[in-house]
Protein backbone atom coordinates (compact mmCIF):
# COMPACT_ATOMS: atom_id res chain seq x y z
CA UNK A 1 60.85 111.72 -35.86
CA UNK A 2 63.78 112.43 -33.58
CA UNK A 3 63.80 114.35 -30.60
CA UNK A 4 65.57 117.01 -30.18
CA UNK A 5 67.00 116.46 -26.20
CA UNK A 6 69.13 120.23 -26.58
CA UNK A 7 65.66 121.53 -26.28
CA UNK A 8 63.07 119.01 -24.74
CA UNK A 9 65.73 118.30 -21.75
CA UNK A 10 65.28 121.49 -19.68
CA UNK A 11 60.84 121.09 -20.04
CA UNK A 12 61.76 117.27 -18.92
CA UNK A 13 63.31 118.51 -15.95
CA UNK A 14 60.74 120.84 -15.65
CA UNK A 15 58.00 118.23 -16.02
CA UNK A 16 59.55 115.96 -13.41
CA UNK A 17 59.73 118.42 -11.01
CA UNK A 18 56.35 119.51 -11.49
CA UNK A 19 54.84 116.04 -11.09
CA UNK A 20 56.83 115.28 -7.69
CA UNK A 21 55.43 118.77 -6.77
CA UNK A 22 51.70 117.68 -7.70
CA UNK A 23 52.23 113.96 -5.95
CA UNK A 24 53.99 115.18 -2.56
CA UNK A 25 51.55 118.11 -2.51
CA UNK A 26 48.26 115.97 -3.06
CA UNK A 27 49.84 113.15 -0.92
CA UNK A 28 50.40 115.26 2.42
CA UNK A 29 46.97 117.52 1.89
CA UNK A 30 44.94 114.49 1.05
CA UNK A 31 46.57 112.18 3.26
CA UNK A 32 45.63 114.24 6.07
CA UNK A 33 41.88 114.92 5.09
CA UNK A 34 41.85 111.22 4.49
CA UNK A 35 42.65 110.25 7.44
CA UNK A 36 40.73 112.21 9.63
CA UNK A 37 37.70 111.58 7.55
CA UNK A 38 38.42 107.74 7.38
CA UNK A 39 38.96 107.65 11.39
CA UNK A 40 35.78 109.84 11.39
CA UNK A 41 33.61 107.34 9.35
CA UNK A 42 34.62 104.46 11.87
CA UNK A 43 34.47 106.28 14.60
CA UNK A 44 30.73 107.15 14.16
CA UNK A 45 29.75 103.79 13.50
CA UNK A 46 27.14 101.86 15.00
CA UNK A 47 29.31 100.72 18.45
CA UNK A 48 32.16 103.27 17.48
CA UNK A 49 34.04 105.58 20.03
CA UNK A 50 31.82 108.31 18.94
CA UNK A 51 28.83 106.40 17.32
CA UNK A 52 26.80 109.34 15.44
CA UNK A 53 24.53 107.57 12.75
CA UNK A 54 23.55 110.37 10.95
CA UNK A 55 27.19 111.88 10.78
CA UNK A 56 28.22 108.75 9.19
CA UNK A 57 25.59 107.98 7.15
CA UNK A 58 26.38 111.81 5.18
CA UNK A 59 29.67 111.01 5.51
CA UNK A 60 29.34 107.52 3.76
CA UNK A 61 27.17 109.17 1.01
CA UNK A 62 30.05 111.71 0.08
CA UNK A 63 32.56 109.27 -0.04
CA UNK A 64 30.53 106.63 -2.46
CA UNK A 65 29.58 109.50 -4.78
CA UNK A 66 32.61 111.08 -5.20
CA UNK A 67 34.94 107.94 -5.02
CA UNK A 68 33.90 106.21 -8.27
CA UNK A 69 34.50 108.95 -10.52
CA UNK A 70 37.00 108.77 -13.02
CA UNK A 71 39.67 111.45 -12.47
CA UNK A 72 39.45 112.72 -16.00
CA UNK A 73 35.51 113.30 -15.50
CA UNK A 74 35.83 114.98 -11.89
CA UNK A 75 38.47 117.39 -13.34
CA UNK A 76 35.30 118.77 -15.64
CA UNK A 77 32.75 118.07 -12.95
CA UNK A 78 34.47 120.36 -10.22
CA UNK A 79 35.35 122.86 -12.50
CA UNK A 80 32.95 125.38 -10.99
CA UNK A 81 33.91 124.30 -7.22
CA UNK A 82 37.54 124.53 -8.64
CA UNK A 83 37.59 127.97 -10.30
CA UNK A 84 35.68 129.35 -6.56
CA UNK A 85 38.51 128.41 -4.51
CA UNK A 86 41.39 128.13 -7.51
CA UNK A 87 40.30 131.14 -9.32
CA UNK A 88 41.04 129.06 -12.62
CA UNK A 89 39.95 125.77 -14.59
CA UNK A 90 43.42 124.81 -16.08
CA UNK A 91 47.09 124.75 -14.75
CA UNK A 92 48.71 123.37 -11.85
CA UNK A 93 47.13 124.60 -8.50
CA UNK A 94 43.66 123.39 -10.50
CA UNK A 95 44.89 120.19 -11.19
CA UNK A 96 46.46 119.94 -7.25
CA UNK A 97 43.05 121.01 -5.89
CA UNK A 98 41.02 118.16 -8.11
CA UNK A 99 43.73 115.77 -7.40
CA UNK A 100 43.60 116.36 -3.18
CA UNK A 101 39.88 116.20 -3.47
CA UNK A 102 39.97 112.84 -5.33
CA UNK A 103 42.64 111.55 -3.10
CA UNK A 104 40.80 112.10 0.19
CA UNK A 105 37.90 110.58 -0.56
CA UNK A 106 39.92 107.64 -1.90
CA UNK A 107 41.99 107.25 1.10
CA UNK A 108 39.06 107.67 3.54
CA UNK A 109 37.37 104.59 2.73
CA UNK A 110 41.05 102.50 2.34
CA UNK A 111 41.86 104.23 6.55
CA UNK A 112 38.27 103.19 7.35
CA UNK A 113 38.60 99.58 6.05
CA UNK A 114 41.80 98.98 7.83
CA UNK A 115 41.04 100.53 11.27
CA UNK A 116 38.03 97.96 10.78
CA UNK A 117 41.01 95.53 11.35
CA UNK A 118 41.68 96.29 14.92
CA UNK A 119 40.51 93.76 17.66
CA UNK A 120 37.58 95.57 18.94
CA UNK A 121 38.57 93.74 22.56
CA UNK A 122 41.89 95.88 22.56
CA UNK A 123 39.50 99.32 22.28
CA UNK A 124 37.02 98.33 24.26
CA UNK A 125 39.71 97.26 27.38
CA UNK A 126 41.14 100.62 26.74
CA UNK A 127 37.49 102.26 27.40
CA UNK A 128 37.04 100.21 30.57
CA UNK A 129 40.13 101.72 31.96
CA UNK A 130 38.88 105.57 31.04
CA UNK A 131 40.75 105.93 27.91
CA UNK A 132 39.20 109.30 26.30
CA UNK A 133 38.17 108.58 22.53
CA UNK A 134 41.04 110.96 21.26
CA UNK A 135 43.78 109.15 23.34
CA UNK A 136 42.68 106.39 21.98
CA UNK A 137 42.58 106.82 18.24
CA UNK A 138 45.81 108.60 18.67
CA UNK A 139 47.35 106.02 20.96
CA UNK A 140 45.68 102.68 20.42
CA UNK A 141 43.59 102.46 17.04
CA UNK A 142 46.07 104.29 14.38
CA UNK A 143 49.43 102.53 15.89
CA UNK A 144 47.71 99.55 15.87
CA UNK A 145 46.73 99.75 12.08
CA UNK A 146 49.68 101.59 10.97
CA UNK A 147 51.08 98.59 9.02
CA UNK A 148 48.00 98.01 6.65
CA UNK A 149 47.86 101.71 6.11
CA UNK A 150 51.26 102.11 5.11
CA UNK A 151 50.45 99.69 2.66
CA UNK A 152 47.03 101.22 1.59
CA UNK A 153 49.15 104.93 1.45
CA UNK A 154 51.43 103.29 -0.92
CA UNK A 155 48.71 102.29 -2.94
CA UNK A 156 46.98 105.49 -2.70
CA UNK A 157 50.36 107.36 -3.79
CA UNK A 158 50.63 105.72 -7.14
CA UNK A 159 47.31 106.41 -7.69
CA UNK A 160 48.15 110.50 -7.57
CA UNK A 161 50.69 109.60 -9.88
CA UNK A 162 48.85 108.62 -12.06
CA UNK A 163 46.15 111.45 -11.70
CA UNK A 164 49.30 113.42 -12.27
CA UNK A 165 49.93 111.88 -15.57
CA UNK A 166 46.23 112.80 -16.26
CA UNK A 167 46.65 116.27 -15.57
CA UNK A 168 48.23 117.22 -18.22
CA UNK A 169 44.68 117.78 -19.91
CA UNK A 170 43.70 120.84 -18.14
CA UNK A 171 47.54 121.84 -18.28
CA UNK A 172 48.39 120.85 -15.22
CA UNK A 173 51.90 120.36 -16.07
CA UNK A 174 54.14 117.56 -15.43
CA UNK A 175 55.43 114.31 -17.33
CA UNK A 176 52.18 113.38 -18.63
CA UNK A 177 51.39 116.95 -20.14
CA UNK A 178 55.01 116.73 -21.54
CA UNK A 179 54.57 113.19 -23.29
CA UNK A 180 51.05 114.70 -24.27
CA UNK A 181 52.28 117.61 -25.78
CA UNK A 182 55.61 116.93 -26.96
CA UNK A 183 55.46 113.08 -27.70
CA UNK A 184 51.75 112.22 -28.38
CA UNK A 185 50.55 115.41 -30.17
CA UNK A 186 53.83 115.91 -32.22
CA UNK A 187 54.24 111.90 -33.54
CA UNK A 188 57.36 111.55 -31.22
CA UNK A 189 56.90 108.07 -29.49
CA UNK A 190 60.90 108.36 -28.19
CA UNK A 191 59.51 111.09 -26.09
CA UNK A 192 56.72 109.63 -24.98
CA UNK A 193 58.45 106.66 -24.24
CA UNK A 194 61.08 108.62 -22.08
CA UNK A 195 58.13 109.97 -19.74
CA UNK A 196 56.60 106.90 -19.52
CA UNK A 197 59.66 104.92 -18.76
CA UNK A 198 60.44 107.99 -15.66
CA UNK A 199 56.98 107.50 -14.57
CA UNK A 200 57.39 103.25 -14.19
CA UNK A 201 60.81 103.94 -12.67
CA UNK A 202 58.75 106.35 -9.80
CA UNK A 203 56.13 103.50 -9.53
CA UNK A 204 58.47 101.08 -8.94
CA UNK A 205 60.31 102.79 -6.35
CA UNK A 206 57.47 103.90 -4.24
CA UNK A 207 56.34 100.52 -4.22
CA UNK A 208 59.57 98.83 -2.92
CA UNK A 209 59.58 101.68 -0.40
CA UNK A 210 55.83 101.32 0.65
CA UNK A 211 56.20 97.39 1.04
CA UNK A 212 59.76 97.87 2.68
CA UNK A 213 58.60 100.62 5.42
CA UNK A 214 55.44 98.30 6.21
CA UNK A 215 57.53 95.09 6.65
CA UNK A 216 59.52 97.25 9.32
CA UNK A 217 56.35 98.67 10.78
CA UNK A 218 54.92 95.21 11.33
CA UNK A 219 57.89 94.20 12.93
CA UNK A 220 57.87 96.45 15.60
């Protein structure tokens, strides 16, 4: 079957800018509950600046349950949480919320792992000199990991893309709804073939961008 690109080339645009809109969105809202939670989780363990057992314990527990889900499975399993604060099951601003959630979780345990990195010597001369523990994670422990998590971000960022691609079953919207609909569900591999194509071209370039802006971090 051939496409017809008169028609399908205005919803492609459409798609594309809908999936940059669910990525960037998901990537700045996450990123930030990430990283708070991820500094959080090594901050409250045993020996941490703020060592609070049970506080990281619960935290700990959230992140393992809700980190191994499968994207397409949490989209149904939050559907109640999502329609409280959403008002609605399908669509975009559903799919952002499920995607963010996902995403924070995910990132939280990839900010803990590499602030686990830092020489514990470096924080602990910083406390001996009456360093508070904010000045210090803002100061000493982030810029000190900020390579690694530049390149955990970039991992983390084609991951949302491809929750984007997955949105497209609740209607989310986007280039994987659009190969869905117009390419899977219709027999038209040329379309799908087109989105899937965009979506390795984004891949790519994030990842050349992610590895390039950590090789210049490290080299500071």
């Amino acid at each position: 079957m051939q496409a017809n690109w008169d028609t399908l080339r205005p919803l492609l645009y459409e798609a594309i800018g809908t999936t940059i809109y669910l990525v960037l969105l998901t990537f700045v809202v996450g990123g930030l509950i990430g990283l708070f939670v991820g500094t959080l989780l090594y901050c409250t363990r045993k020996g941490g600046l703020l060592a609070n057992a049970p506080i990281n314990l619960l935290l700990n527990v959230i992140v393992n349950v809700v980190r191994p889900i499968p994207f397409i499975i949490l989209l149904a399993a939050l559907g109640p949480v999502t329609l409280k604060v959403v008002g609605t099951t399908i669509g975009t601003e559903a799919a952002a919320f499920v995607m963010i959630v996902a995403a924070s979780f995910g990132i939280a345990r990839i900010v803990e792992q590499n602030l686990v990195t830092v020489d514990p010597g470096v924080i602990e001369a910083a406390r001996a000199v009456g360093a508070g523990p904010l000045r210090i994670i803002l100061t000493l422990l982030i810029p000190e990991a900020l390579g690694p998590l530049v390149l955990g971000y970039t991992f983390v960022v084609i991951a949302i893309v491809d929750m984007s691609a997955m949105a497209g079953t609740v209607g989310g919207g986007g280039l994987g709804d659009f190969a869905l609909v117009h390419g899977y569900q219709r027999f038209n591999w040329q379309v799908t073939l087109v989105a899937t194509l965009i979506i390795i071209a984004g891949v790519q370039g994030i990842q050349f961008f992610g590895n390039w802006l950590a090789r210049k971090v490290l080299r500071r």
